[in-house]
PDB file of N, CA and C in Angstrom:
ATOM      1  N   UNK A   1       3.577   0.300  12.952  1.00  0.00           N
ATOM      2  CA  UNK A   1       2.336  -0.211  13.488  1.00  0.00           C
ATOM      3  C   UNK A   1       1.936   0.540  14.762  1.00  0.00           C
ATOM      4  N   UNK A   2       2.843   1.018  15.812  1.00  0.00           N
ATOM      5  CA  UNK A   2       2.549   1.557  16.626  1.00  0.00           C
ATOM      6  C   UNK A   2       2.108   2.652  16.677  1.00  0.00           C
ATOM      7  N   UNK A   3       2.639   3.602  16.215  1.00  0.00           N
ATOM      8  CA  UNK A   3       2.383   4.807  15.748  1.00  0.00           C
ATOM      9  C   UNK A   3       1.349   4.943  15.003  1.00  0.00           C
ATOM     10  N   UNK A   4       0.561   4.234  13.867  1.00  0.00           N
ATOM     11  CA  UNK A   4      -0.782   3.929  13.466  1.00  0.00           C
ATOM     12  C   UNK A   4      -1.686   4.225  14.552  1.00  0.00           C
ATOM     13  N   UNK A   5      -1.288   2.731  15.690  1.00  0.00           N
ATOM     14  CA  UNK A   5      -2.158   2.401  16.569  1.00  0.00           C
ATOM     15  C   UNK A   5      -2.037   3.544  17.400  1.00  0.00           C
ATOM     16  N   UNK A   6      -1.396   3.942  17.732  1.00  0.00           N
ATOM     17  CA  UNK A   6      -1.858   5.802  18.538  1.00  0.00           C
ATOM     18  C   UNK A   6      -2.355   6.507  17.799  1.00  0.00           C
ATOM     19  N   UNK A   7      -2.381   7.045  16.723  1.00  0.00           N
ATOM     20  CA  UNK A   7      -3.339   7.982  16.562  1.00  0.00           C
ATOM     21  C   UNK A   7      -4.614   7.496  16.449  1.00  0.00           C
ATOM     22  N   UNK A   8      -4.626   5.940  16.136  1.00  0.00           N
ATOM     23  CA  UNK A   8      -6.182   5.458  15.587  1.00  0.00           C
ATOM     24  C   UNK A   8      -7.109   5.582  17.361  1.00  0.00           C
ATOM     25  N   UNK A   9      -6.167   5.059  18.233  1.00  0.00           N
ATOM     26  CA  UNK A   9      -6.427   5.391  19.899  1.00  0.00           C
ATOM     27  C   UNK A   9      -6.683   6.416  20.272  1.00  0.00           C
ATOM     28  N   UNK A  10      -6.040   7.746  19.261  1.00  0.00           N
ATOM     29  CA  UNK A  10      -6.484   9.353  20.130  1.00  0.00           C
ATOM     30  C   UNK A  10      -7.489  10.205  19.214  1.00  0.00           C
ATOM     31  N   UNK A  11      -7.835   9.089  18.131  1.00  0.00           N
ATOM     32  CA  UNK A  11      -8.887   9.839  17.047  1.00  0.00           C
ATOM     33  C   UNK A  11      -9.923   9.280  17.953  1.00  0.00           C
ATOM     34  N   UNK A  12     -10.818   9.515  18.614  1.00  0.00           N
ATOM     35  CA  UNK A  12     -12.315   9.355  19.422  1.00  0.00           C
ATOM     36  C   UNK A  12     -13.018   8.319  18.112  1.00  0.00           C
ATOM     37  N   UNK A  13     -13.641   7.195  18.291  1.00  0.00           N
ATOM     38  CA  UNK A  13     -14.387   6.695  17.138  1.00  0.00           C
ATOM     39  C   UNK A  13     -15.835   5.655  17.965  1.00  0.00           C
ATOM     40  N   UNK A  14     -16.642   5.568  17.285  1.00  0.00           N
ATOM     41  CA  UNK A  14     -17.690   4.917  18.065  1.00  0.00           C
ATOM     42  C   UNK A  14     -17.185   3.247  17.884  1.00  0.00           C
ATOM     43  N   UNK A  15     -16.457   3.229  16.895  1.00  0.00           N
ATOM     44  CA  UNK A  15     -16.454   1.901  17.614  1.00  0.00           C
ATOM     45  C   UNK A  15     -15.090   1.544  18.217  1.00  0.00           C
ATOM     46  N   UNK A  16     -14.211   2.125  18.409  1.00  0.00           N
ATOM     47  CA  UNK A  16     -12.976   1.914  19.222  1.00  0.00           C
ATOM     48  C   UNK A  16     -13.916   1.789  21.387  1.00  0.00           C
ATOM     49  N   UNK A  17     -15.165   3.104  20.929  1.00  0.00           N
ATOM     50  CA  UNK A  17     -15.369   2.927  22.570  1.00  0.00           C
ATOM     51  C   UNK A  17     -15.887   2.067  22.595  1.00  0.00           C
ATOM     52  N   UNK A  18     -16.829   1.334  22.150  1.00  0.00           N
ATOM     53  CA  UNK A  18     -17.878  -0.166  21.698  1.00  0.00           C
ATOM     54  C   UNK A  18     -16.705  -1.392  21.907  1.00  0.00           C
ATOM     55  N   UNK A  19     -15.830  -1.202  21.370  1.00  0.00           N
ATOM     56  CA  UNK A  19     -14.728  -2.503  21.786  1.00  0.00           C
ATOM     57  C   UNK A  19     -14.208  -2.284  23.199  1.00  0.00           C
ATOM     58  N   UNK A  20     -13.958  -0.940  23.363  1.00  0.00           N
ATOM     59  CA  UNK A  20     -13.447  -0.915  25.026  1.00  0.00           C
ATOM     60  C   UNK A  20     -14.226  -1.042  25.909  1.00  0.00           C
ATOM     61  N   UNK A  21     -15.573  -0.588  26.063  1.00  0.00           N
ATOM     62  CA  UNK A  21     -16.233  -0.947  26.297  1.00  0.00           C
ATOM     63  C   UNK A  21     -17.060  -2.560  26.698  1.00  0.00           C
ATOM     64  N   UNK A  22     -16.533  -3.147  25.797  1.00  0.00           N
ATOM     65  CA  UNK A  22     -17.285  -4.580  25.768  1.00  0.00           C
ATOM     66  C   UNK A  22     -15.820  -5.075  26.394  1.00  0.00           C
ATOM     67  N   UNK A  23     -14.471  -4.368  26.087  1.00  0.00           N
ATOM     68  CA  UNK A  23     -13.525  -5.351  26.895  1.00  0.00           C
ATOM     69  C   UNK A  23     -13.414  -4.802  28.461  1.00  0.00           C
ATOM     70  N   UNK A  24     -14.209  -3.528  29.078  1.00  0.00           N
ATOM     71  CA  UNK A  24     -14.428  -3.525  30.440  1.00  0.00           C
ATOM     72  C   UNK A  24     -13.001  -2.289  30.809  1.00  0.00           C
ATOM     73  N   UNK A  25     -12.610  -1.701  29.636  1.00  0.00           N
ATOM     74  CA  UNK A  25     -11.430  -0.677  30.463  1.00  0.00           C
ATOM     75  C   UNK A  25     -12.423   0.393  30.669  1.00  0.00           C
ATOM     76  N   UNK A  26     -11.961   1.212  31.962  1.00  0.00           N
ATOM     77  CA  UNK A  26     -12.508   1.906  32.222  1.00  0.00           C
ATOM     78  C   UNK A  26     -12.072   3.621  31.698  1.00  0.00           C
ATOM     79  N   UNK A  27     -13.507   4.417  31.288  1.00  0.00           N
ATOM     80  CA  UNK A  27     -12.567   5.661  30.557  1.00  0.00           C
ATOM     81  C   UNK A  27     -11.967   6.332  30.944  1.00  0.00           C
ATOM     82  N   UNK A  28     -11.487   6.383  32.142  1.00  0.00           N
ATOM     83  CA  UNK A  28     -10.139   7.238  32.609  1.00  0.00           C
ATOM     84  C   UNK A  28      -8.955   6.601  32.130  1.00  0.00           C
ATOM     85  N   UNK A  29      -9.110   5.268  32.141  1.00  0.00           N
ATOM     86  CA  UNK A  29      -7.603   4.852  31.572  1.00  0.00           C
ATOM     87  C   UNK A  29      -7.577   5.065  29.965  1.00  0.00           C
ATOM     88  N   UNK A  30      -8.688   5.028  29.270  1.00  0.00           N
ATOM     89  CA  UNK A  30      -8.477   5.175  27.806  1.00  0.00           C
ATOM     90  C   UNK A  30      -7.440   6.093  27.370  1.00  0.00           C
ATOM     91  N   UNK A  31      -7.211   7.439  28.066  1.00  0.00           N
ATOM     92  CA  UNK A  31      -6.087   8.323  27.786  1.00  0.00           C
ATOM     93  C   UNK A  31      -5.487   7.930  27.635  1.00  0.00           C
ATOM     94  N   UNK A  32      -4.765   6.627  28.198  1.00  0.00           N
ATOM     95  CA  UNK A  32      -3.410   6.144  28.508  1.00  0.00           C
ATOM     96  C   UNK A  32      -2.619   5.917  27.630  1.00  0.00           C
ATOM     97  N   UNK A  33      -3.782   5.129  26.680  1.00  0.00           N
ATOM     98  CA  UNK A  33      -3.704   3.888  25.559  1.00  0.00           C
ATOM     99  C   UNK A  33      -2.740   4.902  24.409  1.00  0.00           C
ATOM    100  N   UNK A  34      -3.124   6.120  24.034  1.00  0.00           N
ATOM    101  CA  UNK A  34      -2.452   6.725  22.726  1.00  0.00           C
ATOM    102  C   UNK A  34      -1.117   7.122  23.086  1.00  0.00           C
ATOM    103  N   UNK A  35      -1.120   7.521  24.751  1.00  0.00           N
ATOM    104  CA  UNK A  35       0.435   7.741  24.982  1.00  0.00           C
ATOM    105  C   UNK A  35       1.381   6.484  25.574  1.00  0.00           C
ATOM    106  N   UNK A  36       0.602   5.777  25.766  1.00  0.00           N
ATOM    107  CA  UNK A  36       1.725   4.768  25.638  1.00  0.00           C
ATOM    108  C   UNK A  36       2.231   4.042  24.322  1.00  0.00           C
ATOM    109  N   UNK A  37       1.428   4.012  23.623  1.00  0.00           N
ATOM    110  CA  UNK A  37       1.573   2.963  22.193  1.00  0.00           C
ATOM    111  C   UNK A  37       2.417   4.317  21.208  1.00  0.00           C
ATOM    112  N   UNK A  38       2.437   5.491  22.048  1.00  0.00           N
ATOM    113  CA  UNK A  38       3.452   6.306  20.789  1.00  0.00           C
ATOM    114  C   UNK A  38       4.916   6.573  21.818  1.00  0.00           C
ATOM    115  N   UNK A  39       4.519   6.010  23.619  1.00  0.00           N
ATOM    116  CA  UNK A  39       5.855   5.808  23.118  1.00  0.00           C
ATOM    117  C   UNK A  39       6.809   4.763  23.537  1.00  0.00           C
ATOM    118  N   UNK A  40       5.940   3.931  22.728  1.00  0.00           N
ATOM    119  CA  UNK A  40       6.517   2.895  22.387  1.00  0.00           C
ATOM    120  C   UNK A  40       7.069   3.058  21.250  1.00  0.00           C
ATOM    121  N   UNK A  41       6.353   3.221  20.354  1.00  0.00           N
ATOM    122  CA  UNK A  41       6.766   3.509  19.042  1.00  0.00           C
ATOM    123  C   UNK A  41       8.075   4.330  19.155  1.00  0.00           C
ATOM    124  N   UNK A  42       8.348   4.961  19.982  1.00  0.00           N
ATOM    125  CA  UNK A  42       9.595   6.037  19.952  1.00  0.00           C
ATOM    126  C   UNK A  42      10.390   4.923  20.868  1.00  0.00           C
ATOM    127  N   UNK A  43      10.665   4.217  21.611  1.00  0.00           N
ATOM    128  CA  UNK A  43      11.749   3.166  22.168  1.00  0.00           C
ATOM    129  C   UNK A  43      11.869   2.483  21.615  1.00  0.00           C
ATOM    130  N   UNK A  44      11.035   1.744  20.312  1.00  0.00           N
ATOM    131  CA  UNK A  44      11.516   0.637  19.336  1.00  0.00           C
ATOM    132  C   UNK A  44      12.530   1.561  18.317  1.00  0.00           C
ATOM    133  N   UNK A  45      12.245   2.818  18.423  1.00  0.00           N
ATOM    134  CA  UNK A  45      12.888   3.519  16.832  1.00  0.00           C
ATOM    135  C   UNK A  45      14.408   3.751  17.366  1.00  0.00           C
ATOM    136  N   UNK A  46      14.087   4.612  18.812  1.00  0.00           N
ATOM    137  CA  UNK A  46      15.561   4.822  19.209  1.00  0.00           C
ATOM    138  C   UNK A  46      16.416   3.143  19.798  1.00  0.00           C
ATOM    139  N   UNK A  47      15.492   2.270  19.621  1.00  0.00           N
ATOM    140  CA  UNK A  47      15.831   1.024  20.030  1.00  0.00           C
ATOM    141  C   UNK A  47      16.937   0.786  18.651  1.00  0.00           C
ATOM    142  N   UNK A  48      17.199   1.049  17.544  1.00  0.00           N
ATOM    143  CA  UNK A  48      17.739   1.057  16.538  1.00  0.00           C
ATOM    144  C   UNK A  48      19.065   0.936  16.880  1.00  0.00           C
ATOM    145  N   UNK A  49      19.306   2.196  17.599  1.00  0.00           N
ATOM    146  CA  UNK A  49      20.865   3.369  18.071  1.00  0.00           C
ATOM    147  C   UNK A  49      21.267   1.998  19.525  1.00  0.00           C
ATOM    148  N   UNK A  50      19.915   2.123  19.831  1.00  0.00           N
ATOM    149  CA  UNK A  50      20.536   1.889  21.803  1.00  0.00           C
ATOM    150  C   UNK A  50      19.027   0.367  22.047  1.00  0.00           C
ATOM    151  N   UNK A  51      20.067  -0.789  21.747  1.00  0.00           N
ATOM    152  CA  UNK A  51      19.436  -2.046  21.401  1.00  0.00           C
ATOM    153  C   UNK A  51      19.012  -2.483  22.825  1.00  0.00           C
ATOM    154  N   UNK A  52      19.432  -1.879  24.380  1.00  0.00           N
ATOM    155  CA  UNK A  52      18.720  -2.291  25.185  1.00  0.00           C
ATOM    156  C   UNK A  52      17.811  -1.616  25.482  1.00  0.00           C
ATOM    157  N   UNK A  53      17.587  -0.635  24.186  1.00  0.00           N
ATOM    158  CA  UNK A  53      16.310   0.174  24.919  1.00  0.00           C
ATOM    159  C   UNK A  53      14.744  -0.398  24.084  1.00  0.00           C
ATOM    160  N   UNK A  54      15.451  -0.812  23.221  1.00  0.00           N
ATOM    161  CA  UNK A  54      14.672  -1.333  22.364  1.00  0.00           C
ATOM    162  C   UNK A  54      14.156  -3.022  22.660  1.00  0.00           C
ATOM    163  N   UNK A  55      14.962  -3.494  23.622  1.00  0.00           N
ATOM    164  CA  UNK A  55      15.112  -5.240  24.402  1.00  0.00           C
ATOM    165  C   UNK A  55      14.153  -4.524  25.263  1.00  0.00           C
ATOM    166  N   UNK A  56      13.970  -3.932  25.854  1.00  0.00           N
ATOM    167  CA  UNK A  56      12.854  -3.045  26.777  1.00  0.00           C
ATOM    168  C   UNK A  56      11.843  -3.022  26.558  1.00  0.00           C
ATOM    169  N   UNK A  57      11.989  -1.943  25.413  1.00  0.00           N
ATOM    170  CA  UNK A  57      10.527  -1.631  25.061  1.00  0.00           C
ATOM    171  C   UNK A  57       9.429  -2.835  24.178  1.00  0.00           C
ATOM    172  N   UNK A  58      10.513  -3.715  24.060  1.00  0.00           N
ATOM    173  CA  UNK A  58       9.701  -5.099  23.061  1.00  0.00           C
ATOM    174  C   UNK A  58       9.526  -6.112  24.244  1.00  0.00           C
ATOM    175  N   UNK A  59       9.702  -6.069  25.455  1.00  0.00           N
ATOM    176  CA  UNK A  59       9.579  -6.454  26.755  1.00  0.00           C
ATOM    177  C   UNK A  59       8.254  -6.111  27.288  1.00  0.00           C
ATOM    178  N   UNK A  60       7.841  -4.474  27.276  1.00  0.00           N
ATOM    179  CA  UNK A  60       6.856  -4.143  27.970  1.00  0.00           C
ATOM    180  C   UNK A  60       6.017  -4.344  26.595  1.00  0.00           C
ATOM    181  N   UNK A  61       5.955  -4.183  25.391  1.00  0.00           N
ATOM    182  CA  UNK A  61       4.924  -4.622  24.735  1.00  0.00           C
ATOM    183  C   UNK A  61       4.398  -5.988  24.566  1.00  0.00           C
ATOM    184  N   UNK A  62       5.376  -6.845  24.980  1.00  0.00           N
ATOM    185  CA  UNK A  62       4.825  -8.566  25.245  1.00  0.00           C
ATOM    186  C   UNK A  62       3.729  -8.656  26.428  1.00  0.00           C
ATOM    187  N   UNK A  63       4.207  -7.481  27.509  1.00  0.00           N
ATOM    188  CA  UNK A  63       3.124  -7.840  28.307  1.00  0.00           C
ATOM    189  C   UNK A  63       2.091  -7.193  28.347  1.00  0.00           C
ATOM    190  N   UNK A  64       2.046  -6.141  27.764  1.00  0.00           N
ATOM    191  CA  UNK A  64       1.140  -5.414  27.028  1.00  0.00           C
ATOM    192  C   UNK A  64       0.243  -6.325  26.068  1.00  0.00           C
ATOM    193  N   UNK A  65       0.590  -6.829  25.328  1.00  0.00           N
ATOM    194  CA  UNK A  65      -0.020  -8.162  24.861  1.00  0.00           C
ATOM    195  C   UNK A  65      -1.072  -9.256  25.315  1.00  0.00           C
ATOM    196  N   UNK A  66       0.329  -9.575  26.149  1.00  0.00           N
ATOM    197  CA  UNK A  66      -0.448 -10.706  26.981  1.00  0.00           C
ATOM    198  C   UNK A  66      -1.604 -10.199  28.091  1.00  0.00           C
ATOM    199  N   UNK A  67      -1.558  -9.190  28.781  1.00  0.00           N
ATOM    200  CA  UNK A  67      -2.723  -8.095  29.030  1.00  0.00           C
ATOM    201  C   UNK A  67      -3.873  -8.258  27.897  1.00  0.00           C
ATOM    202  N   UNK A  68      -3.608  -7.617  27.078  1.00  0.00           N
ATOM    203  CA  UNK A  68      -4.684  -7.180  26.231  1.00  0.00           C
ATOM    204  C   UNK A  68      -5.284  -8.429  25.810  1.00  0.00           C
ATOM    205  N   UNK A  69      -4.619  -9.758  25.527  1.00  0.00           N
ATOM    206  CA  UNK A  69      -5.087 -11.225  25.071  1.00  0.00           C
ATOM    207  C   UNK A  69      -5.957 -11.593  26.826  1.00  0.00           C
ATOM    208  N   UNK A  70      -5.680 -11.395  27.542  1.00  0.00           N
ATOM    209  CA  UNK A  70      -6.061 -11.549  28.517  1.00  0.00           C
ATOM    210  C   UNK A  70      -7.521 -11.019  29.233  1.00  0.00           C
ATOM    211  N   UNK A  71      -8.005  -9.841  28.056  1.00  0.00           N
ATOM    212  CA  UNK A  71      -9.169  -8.991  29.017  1.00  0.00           C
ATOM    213  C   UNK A  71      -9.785 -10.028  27.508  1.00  0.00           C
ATOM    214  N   UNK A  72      -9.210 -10.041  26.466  1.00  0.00           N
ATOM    215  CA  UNK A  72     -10.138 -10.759  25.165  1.00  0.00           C
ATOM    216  C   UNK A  72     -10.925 -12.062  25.811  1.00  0.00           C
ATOM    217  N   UNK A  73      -9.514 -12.649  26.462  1.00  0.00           N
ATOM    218  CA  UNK A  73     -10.303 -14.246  27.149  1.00  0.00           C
ATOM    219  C   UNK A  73     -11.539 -14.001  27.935  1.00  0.00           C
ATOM    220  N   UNK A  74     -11.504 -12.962  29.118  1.00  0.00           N
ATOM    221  CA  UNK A  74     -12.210 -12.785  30.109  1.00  0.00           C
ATOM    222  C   UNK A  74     -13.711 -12.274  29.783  1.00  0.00           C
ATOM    223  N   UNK A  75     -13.378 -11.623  28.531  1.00  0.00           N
ATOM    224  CA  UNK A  75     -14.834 -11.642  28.229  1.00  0.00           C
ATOM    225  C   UNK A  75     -15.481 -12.334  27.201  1.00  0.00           C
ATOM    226  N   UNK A  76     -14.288 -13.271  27.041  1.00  0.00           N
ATOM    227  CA  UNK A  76     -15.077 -14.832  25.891  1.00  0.00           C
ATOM    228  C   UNK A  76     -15.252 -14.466  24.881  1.00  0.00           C
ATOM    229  N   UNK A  77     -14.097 -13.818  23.968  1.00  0.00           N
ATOM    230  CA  UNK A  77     -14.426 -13.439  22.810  1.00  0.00           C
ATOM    231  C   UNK A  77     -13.971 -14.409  21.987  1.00  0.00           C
ATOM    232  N   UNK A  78     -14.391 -14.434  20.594  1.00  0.00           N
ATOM    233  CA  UNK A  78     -14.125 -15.401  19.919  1.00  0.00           C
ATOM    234  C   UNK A  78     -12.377 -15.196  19.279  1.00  0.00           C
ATOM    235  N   UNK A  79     -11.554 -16.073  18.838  1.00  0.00           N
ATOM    236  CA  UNK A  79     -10.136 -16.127  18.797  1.00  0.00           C
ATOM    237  C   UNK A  79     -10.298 -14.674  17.427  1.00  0.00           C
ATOM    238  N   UNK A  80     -10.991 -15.161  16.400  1.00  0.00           N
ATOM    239  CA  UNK A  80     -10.507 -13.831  15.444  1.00  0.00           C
ATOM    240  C   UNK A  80     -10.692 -12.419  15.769  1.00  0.00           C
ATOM    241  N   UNK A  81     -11.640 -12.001  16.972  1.00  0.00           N
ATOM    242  CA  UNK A  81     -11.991 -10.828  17.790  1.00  0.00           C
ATOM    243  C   UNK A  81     -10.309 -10.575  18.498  1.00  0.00           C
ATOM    244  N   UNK A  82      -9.497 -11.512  19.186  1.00  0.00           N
ATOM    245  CA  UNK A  82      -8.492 -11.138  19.274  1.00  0.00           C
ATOM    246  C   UNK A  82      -7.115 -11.382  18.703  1.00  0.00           C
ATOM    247  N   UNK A  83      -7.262 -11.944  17.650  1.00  0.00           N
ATOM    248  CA  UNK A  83      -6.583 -11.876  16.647  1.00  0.00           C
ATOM    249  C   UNK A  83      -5.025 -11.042  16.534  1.00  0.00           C
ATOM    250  N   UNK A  84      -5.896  -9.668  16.099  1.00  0.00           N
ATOM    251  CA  UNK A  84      -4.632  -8.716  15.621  1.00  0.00           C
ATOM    252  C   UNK A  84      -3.858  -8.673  17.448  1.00  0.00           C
ATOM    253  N   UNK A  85      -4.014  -8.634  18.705  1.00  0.00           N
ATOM    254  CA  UNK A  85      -3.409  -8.654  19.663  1.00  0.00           C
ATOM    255  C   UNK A  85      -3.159  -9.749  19.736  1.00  0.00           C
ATOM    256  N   UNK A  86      -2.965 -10.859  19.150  1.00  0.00           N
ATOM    257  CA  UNK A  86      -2.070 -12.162  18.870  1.00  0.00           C
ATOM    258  C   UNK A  86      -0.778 -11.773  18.215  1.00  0.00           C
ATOM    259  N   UNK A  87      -1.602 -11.165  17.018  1.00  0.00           N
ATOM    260  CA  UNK A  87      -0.487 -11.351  16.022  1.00  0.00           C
ATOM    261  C   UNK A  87       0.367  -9.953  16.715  1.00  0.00           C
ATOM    262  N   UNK A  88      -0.154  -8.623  17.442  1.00  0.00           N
ATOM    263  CA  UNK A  88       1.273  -7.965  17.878  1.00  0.00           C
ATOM    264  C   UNK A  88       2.087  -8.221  18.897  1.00  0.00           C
ATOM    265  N   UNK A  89       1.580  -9.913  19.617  1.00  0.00           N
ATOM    266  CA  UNK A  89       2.076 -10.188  20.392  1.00  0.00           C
ATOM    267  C   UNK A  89       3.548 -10.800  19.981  1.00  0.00           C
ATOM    268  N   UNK A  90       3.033 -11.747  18.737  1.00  0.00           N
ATOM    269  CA  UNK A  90       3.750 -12.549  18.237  1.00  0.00           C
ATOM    270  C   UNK A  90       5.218 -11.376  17.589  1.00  0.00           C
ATOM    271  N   UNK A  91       5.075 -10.330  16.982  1.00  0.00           N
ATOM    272  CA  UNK A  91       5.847  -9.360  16.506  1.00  0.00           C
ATOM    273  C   UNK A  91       6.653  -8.582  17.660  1.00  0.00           C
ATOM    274  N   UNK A  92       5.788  -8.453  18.925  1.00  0.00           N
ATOM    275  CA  UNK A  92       6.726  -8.018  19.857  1.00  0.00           C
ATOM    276  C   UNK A  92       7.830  -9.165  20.410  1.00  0.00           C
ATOM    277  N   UNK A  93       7.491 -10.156  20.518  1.00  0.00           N
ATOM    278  CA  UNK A  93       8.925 -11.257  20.789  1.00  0.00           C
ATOM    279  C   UNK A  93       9.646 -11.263  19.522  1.00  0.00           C
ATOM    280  N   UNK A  94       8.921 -11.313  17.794  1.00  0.00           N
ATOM    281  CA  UNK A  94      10.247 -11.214  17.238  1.00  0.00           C
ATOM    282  C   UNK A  94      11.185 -10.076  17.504  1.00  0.00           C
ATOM    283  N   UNK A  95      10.116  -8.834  17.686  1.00  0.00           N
ATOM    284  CA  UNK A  95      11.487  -7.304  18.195  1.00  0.00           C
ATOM    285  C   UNK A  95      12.086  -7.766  18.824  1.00  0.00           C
ATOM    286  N   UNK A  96      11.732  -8.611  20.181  1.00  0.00           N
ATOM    287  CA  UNK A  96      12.497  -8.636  21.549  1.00  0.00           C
ATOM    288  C   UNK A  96      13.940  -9.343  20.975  1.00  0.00           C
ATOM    289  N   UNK A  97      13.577 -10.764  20.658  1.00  0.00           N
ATOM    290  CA  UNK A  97      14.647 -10.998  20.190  1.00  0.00           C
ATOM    291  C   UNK A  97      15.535 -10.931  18.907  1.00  0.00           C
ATOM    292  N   UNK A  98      14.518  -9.725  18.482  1.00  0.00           N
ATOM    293  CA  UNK A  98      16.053  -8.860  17.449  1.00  0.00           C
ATOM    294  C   UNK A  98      16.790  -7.866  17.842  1.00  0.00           C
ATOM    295  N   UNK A  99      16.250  -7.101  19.082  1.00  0.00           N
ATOM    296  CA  UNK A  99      16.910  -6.373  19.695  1.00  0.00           C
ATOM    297  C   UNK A  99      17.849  -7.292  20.423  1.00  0.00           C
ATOM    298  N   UNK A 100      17.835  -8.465  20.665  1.00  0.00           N
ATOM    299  CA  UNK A 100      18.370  -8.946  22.175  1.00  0.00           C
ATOM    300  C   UNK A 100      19.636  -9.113  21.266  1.00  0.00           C
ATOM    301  N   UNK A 101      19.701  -9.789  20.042  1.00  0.00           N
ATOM    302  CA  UNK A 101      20.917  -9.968  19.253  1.00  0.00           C
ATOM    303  C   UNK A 101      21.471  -9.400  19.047  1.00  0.00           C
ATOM    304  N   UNK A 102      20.925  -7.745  18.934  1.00  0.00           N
ATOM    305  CA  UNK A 102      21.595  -6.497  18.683  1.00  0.00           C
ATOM    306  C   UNK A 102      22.279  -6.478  19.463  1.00  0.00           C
ATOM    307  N   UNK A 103      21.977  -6.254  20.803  1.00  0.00           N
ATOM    308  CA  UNK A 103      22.630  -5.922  22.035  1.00  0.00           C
ATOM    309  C   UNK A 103      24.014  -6.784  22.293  1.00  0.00           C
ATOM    310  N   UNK A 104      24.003  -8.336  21.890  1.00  0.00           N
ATOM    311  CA  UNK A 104      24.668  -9.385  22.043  1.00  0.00           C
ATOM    312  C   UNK A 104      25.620  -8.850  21.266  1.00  0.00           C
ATOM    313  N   UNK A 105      25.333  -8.833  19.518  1.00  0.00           N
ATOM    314  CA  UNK A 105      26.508  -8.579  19.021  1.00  0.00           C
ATOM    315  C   UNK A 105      27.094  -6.865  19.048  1.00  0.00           C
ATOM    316  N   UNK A 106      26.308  -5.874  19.718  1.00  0.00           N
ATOM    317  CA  UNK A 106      26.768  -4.663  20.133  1.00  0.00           C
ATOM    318  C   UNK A 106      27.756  -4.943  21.186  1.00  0.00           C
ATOM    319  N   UNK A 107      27.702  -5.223  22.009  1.00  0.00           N
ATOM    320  CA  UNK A 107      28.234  -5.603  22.955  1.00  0.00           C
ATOM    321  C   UNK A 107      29.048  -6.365  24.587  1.00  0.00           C
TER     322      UNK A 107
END
């Protein structure tokens, strides 16, 4: 999913800027968005091998989440507008705590 979501972030599209836009990020930070969400995608994978890196990286994507659910509220969008950043919110705590078990029974 992550890795999706970066390239769909570094392909330029009129309506990816129309949503950022209406959620108020400003376009200097838009860069940000494709390199962080790929590498994320690369700390959940090596999160596999090395489970606190992966308790990490499903850490900073919760609040990454809760961020992104957060600019949805502020500009009063309706719940299915933020939706899919529900539901990767909800998927980053199950990582978190499948990594966290990893780690537990790793070590």
């Amino acid at each position: 999913m992550q890795v999706g979501d970066a390239i769909f972030n570094a392909i330029p599209s009129q309506w990816l800027k129309d949503d950022l836009d209406h959620l108020g990020i400003p376009e200097d930070m838009r860069l940000l968005f494709p390199v962080v969400k790929s590498a994320s995608a690369v700390g959940l994978y090596l999160g596999l091998r090395r489970p606190t890196l992966g308790r990490l990286t499903a850490a900073a994507l919760i609040v990454y989440f809760v961020l992104a659910l957060g600019a949805h509220a502020r500009v009063r969008d309706p719940a299915l507008k933020a939706a899919p950043a529900a539901g990767m919110l909800a998927w980053s705590v199950v990582a978190f705590r499948a990594f966290s078990g990893a780690a537990t029974a790793a070590g």
